[in-house]
PDB file of N, CA and C in Angstrom:
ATOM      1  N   UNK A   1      42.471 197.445 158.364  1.00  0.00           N
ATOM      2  CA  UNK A   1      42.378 196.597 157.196  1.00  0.00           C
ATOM      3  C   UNK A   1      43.781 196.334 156.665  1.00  0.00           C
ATOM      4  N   UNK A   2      43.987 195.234 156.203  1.00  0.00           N
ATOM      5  CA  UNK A   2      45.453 194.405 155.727  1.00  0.00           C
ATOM      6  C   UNK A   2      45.719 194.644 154.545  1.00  0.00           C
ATOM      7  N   UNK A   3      45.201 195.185 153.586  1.00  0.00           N
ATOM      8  CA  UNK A   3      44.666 195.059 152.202  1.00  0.00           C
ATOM      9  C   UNK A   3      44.959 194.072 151.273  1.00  0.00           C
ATOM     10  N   UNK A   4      44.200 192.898 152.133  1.00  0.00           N
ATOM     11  CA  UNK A   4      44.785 191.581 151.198  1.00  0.00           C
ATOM     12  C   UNK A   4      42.933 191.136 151.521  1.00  0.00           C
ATOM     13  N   UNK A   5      42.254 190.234 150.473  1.00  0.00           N
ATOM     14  CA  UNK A   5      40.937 190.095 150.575  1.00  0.00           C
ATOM     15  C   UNK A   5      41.158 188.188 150.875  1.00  0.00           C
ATOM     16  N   UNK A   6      40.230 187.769 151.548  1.00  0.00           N
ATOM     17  CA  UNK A   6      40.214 186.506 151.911  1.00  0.00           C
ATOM     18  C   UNK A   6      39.260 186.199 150.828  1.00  0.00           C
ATOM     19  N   UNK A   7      39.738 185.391 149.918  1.00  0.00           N
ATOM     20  CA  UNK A   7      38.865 185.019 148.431  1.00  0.00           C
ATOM     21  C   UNK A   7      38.001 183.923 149.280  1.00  0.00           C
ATOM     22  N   UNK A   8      38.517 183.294 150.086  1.00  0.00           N
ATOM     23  CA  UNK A   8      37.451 182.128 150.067  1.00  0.00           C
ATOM     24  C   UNK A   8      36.147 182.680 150.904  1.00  0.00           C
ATOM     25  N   UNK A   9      35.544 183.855 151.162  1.00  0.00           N
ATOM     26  CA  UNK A   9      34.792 184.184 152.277  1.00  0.00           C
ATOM     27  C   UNK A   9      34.006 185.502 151.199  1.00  0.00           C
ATOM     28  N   UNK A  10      32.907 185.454 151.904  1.00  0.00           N
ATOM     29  CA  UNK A  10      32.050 186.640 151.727  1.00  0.00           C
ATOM     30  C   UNK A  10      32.004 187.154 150.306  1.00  0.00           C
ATOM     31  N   UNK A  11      31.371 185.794 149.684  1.00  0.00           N
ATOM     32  CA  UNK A  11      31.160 185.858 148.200  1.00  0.00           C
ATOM     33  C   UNK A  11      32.194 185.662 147.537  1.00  0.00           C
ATOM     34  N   UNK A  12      33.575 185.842 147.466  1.00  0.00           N
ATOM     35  CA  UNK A  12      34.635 185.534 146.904  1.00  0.00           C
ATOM     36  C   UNK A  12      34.328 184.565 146.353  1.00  0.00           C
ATOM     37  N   UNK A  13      35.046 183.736 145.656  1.00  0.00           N
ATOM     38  CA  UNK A  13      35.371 182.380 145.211  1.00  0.00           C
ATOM     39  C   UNK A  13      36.820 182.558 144.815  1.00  0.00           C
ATOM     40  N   UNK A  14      37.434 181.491 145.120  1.00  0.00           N
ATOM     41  CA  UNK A  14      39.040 180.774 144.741  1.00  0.00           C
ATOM     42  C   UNK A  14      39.500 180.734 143.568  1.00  0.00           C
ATOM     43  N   UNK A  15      40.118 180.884 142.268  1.00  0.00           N
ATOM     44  CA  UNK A  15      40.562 180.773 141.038  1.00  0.00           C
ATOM     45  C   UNK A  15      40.093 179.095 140.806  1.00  0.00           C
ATOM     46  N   UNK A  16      40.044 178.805 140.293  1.00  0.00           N
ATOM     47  CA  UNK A  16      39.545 177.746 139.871  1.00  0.00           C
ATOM     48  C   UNK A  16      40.055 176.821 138.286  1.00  0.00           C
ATOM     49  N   UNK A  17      41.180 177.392 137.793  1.00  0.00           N
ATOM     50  CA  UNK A  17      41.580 177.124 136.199  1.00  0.00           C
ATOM     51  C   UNK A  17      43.050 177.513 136.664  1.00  0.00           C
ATOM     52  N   UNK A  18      43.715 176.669 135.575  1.00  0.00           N
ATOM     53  CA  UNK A  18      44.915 176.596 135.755  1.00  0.00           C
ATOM     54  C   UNK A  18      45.646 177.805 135.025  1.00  0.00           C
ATOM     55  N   UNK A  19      46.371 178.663 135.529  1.00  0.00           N
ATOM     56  CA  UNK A  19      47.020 180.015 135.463  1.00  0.00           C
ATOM     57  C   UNK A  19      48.435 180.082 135.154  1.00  0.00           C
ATOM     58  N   UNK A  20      49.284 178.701 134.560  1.00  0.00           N
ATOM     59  CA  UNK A  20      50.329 179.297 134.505  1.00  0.00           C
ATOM     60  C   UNK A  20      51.056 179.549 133.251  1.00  0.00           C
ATOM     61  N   UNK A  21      50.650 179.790 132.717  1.00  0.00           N
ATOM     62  CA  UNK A  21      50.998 180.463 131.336  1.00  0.00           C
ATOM     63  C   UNK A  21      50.031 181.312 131.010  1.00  0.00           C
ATOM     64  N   UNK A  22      50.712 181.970 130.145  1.00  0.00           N
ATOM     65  CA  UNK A  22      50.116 183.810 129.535  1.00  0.00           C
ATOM     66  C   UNK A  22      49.000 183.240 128.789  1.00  0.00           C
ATOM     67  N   UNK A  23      48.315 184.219 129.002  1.00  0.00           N
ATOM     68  CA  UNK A  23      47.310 183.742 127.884  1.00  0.00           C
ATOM     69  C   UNK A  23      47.331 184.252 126.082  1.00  0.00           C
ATOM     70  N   UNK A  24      46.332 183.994 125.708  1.00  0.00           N
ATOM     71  CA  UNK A  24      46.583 184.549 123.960  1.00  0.00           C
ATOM     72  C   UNK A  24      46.328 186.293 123.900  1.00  0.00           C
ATOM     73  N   UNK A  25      47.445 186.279 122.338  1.00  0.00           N
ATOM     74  CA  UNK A  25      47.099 187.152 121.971  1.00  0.00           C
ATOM     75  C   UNK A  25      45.970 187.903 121.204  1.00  0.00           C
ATOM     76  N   UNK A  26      45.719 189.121 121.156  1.00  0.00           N
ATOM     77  CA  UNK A  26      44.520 189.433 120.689  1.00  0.00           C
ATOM     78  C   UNK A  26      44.709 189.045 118.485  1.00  0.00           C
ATOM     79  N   UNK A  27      43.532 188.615 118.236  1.00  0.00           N
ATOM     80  CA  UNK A  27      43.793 188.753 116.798  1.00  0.00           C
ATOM     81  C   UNK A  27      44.359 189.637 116.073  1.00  0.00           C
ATOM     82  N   UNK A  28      45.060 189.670 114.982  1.00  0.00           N
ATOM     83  CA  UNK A  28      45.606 190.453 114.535  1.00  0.00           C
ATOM     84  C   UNK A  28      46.467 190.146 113.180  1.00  0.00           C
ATOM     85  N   UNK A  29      46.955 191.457 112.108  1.00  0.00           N
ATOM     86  CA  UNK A  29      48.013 190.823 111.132  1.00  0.00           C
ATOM     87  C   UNK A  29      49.125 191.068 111.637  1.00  0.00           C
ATOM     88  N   UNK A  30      49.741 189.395 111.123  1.00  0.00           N
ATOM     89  CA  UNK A  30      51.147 189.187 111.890  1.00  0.00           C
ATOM     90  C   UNK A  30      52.203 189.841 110.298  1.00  0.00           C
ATOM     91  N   UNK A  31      52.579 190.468 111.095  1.00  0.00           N
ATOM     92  CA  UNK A  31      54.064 191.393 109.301  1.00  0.00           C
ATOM     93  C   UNK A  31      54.286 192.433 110.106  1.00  0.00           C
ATOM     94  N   UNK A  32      55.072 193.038 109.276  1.00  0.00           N
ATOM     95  CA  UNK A  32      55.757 194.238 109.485  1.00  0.00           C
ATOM     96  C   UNK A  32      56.644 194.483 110.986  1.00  0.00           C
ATOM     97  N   UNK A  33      56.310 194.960 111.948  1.00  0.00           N
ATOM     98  CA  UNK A  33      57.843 195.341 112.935  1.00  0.00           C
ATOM     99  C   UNK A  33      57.225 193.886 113.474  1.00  0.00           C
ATOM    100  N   UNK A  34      55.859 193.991 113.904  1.00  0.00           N
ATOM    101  CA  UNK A  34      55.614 192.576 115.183  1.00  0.00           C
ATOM    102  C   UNK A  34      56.434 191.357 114.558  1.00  0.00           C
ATOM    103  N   UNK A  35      56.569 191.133 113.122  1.00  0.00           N
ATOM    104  CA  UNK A  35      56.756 189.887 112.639  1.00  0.00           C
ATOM    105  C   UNK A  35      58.652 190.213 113.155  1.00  0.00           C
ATOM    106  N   UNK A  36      59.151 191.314 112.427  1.00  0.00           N
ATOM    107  CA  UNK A  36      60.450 191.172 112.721  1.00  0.00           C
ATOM    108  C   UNK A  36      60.977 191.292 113.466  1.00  0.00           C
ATOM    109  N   UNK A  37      60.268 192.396 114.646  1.00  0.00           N
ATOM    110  CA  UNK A  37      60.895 191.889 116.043  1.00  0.00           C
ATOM    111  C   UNK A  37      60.535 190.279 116.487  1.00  0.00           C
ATOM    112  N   UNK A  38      59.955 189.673 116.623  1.00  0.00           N
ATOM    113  CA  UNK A  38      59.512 188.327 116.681  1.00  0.00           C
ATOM    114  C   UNK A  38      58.713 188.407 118.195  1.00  0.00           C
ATOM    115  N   UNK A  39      57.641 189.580 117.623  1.00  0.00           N
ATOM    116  CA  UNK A  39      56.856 189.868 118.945  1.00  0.00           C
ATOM    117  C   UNK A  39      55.412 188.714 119.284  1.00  0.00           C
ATOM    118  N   UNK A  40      55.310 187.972 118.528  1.00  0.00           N
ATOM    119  CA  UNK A  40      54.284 187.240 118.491  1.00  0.00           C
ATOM    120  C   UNK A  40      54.877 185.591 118.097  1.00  0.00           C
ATOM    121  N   UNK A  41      55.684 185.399 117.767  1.00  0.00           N
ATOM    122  CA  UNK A  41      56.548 184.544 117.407  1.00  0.00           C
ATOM    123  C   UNK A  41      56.330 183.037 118.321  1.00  0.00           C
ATOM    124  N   UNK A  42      55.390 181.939 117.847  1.00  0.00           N
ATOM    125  CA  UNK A  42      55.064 180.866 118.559  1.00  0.00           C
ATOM    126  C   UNK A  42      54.117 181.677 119.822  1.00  0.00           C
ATOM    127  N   UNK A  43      53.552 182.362 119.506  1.00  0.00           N
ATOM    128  CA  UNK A  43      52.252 182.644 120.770  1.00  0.00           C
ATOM    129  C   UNK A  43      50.811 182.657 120.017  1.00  0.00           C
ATOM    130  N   UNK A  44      49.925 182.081 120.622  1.00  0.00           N
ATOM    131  CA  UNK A  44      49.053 181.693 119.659  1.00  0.00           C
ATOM    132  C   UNK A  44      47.916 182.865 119.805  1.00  0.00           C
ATOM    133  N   UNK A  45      47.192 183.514 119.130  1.00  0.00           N
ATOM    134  CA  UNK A  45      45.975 184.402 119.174  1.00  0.00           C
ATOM    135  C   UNK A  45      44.516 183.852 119.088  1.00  0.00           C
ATOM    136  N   UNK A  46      43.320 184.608 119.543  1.00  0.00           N
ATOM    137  CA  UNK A  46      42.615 184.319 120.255  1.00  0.00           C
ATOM    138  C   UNK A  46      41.291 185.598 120.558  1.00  0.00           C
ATOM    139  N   UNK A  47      40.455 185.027 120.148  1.00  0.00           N
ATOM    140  CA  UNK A  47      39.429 186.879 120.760  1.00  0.00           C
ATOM    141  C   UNK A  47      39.074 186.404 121.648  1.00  0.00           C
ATOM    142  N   UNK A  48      39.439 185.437 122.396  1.00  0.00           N
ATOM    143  CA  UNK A  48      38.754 185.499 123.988  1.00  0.00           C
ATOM    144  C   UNK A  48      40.508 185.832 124.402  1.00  0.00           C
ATOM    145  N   UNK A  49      40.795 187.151 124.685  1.00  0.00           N
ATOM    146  CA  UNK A  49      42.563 187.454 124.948  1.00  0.00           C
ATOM    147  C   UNK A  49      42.130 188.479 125.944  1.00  0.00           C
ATOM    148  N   UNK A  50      40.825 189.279 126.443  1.00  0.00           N
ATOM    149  CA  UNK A  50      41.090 190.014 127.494  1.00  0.00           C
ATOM    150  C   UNK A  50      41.069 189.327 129.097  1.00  0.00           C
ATOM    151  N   UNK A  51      42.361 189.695 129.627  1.00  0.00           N
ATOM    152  CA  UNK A  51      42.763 189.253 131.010  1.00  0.00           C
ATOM    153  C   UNK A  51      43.971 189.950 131.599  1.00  0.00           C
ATOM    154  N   UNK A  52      44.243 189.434 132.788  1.00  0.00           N
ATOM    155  CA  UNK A  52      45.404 190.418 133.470  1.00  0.00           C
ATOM    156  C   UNK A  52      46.448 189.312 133.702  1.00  0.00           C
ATOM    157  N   UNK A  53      47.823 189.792 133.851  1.00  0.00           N
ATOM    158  CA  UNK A  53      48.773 188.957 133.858  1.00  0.00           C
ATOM    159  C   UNK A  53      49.685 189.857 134.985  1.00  0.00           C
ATOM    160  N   UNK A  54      49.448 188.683 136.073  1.00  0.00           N
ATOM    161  CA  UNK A  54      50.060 189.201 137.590  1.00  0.00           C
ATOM    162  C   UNK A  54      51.374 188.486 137.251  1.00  0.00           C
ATOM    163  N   UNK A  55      52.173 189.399 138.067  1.00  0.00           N
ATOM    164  CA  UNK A  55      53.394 188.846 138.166  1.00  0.00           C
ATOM    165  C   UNK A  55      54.031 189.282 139.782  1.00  0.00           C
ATOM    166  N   UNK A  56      54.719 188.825 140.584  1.00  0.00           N
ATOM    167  CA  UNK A  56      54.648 189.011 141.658  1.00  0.00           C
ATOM    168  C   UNK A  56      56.384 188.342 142.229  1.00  0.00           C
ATOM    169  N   UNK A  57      57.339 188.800 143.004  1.00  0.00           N
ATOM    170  CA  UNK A  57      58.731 188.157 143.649  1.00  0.00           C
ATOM    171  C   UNK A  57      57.754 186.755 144.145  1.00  0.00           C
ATOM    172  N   UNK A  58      59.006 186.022 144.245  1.00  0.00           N
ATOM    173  CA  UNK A  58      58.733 184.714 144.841  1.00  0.00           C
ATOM    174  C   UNK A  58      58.661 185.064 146.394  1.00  0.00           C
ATOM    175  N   UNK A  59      59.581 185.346 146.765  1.00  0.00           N
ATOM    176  CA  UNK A  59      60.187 186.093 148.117  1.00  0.00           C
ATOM    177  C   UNK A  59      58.649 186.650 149.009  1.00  0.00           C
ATOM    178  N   UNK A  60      58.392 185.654 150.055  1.00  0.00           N
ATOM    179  CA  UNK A  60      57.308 186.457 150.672  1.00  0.00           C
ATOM    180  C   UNK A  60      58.197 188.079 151.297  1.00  0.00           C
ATOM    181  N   UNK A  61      57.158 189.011 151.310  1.00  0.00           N
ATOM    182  CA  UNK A  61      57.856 190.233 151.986  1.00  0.00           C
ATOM    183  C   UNK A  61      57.071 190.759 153.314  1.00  0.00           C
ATOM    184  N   UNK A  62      57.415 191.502 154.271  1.00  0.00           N
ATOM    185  CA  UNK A  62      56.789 192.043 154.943  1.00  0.00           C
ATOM    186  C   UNK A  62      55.638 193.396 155.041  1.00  0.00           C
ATOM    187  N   UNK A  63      55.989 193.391 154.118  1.00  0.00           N
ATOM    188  CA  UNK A  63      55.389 194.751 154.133  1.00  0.00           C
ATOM    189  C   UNK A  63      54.837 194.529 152.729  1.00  0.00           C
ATOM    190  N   UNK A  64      53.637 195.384 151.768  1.00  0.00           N
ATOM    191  CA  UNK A  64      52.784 195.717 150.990  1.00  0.00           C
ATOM    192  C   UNK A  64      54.079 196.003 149.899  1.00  0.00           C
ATOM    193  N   UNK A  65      54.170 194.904 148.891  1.00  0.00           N
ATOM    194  CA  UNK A  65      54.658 195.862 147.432  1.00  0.00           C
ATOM    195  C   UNK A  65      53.686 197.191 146.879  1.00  0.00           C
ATOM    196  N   UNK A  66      54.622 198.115 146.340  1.00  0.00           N
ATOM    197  CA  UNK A  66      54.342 198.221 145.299  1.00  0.00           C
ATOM    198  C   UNK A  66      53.659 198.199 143.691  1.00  0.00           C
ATOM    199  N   UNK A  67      52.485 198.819 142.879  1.00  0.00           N
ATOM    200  CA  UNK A  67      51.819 197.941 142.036  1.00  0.00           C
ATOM    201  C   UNK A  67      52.299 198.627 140.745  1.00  0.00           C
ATOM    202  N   UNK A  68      52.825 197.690 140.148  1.00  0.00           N
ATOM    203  CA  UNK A  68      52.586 199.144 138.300  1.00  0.00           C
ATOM    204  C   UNK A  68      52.013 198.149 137.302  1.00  0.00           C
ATOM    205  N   UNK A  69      51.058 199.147 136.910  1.00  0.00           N
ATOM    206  CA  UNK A  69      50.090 198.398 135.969  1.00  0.00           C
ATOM    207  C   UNK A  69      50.719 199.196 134.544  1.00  0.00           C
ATOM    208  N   UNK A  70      50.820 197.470 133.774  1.00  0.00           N
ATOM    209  CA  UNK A  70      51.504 198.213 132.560  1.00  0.00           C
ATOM    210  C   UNK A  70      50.329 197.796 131.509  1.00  0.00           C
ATOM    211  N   UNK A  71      50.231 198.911 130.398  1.00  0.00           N
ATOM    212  CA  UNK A  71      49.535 198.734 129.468  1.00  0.00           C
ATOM    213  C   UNK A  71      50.279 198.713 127.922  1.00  0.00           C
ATOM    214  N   UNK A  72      50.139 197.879 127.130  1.00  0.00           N
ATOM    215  CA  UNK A  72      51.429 197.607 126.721  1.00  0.00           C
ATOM    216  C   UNK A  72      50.402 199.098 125.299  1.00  0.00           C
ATOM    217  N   UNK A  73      51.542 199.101 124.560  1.00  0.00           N
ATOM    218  CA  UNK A  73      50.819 200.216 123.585  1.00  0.00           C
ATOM    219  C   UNK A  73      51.458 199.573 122.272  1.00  0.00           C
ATOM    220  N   UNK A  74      50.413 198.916 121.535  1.00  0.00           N
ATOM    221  CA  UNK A  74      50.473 198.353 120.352  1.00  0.00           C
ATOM    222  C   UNK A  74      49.331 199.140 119.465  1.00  0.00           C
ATOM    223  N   UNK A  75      48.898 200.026 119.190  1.00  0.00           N
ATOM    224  CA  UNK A  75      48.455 200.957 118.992  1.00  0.00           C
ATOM    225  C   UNK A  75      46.840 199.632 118.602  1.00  0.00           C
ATOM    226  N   UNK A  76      46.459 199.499 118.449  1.00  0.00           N
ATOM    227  CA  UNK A  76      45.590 198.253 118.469  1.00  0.00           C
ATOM    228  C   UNK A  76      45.489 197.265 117.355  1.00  0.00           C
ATOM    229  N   UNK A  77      47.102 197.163 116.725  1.00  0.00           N
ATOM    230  CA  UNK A  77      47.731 196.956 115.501  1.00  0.00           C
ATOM    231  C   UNK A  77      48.493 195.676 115.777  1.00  0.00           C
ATOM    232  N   UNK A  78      49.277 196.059 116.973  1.00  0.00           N
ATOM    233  CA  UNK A  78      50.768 195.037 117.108  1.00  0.00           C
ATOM    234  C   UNK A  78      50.641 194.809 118.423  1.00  0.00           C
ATOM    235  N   UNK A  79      51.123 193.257 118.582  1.00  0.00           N
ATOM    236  CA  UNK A  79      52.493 193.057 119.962  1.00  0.00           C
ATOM    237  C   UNK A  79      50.943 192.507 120.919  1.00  0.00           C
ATOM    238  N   UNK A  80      51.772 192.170 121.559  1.00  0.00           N
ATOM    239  CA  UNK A  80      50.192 191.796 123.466  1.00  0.00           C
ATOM    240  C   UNK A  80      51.431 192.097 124.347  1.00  0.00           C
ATOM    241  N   UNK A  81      50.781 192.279 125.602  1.00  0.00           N
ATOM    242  CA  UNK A  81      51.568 192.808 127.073  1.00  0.00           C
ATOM    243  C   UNK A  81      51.898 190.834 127.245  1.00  0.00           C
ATOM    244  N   UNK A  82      51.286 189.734 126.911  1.00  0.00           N
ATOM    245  CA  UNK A  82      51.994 188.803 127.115  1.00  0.00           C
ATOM    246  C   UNK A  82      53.167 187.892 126.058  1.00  0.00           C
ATOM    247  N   UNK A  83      53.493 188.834 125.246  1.00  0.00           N
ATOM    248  CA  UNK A  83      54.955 188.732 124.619  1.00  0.00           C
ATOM    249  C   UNK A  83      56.283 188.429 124.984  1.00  0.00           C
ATOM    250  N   UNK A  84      57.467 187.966 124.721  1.00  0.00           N
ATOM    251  CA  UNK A  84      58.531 188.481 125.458  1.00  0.00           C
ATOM    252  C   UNK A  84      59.083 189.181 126.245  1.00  0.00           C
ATOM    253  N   UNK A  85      58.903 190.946 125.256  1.00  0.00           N
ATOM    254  CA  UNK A  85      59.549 191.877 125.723  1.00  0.00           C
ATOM    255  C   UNK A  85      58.845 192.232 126.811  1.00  0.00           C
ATOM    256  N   UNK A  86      57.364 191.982 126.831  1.00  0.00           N
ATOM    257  CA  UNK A  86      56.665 192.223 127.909  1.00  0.00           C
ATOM    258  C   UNK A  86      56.405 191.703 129.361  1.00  0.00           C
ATOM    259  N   UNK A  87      56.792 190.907 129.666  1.00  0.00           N
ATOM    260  CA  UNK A  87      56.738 189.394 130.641  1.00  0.00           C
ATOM    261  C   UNK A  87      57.438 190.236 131.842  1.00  0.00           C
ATOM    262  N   UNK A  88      56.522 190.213 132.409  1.00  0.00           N
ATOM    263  CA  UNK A  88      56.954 190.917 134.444  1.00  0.00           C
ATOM    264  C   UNK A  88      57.488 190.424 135.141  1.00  0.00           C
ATOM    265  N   UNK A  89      57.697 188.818 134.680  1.00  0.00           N
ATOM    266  CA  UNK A  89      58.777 188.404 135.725  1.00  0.00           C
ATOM    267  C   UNK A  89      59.878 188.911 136.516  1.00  0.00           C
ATOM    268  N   UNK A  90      60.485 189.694 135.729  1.00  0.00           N
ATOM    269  CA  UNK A  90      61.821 189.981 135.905  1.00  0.00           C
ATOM    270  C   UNK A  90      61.968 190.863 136.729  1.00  0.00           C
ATOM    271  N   UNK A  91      61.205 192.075 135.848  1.00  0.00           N
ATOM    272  CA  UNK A  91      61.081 193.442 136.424  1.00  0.00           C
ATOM    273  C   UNK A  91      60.137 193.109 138.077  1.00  0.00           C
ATOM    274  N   UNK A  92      59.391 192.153 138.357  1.00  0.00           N
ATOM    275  CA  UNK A  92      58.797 191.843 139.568  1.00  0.00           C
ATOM    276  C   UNK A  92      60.159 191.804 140.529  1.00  0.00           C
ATOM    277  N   UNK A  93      60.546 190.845 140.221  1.00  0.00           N
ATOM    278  CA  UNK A  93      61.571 189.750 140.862  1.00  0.00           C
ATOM    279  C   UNK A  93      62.678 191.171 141.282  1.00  0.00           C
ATOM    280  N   UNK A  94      63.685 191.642 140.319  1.00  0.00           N
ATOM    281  CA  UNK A  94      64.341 192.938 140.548  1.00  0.00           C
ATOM    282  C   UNK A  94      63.778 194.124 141.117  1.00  0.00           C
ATOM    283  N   UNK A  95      62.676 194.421 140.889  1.00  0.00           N
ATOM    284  CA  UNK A  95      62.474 195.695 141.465  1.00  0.00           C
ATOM    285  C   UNK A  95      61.513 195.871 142.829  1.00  0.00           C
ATOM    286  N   UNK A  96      60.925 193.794 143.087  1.00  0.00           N
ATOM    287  CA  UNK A  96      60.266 193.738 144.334  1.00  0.00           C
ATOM    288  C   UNK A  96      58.953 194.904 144.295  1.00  0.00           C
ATOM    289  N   UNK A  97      58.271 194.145 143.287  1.00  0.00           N
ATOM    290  CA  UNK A  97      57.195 195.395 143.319  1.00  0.00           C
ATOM    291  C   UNK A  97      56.034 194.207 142.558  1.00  0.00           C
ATOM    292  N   UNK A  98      54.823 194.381 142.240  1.00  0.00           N
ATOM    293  CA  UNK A  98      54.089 193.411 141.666  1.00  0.00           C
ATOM    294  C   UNK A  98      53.416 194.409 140.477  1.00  0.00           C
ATOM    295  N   UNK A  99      53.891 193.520 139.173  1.00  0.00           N
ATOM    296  CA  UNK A  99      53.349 193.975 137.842  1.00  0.00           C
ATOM    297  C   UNK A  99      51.980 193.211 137.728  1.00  0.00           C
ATOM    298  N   UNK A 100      51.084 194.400 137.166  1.00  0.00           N
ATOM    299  CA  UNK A 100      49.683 194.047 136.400  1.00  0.00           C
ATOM    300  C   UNK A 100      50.030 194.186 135.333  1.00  0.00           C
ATOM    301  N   UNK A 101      49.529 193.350 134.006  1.00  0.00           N
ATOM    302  CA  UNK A 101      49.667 193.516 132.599  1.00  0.00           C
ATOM    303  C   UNK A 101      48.539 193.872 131.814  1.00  0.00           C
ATOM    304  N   UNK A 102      47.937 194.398 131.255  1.00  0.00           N
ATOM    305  CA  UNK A 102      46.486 193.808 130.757  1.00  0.00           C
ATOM    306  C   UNK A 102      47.006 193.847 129.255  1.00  0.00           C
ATOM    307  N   UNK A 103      46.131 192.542 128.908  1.00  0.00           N
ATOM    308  CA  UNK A 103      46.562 191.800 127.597  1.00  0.00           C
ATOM    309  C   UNK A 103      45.745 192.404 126.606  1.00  0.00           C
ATOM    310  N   UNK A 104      45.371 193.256 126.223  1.00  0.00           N
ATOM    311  CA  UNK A 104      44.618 194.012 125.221  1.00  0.00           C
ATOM    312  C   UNK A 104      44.372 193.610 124.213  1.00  0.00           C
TER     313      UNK A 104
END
């Protein structure tokens, strides 16, 4: 086994909605650190906000990355894993590994 799943086969289905931007944050009061760090800052909120936010190198590789699933810890107060400080791009891209986010 490859451990890659062929979505289009054997019940799978294909993504179907357009994926490229983060999705919303969970509701919440915006003040205190979230407001002044500017952790929410032009991102819009939302109670339909649970989802995962893949992030992945551009760079096809040979071999199987790496996975780290981050859970961001806003105690269920502040901040979403699709924020700024949070955004996997980077850390994907540099460390050649593929980030899970879940947007809590």
């Amino acid at each position: 086994m490859s451990g890659r799943q062929d979505m289009g086969r054997a019940g799978g289905s294909k993504p179907n909605r357009e994926a490229t931007r983060l999705g919303p944050a969970p509701i919440q009061r915006v003040g205190g650190l979230s407001l002044e760090l500017g952790l929410l800052a032009d991102h819009p909120q939302n109670e339909d906000c649970l989802h995962l936010n893949v992030f992945s190198p551009t760079e096809p590789s040979e071999t199987l990355r790496p996975v780290i699933v981050w859970i961001h810890g806003g105690a269920f107060a502040s901040g979403t894993a699709a924020g700024p400080v949070y955004e996997g791009s980077r850390l994907a891209r540099d460390g050649d590994v593929v980030v899970v986010a879940l947007n809590d």
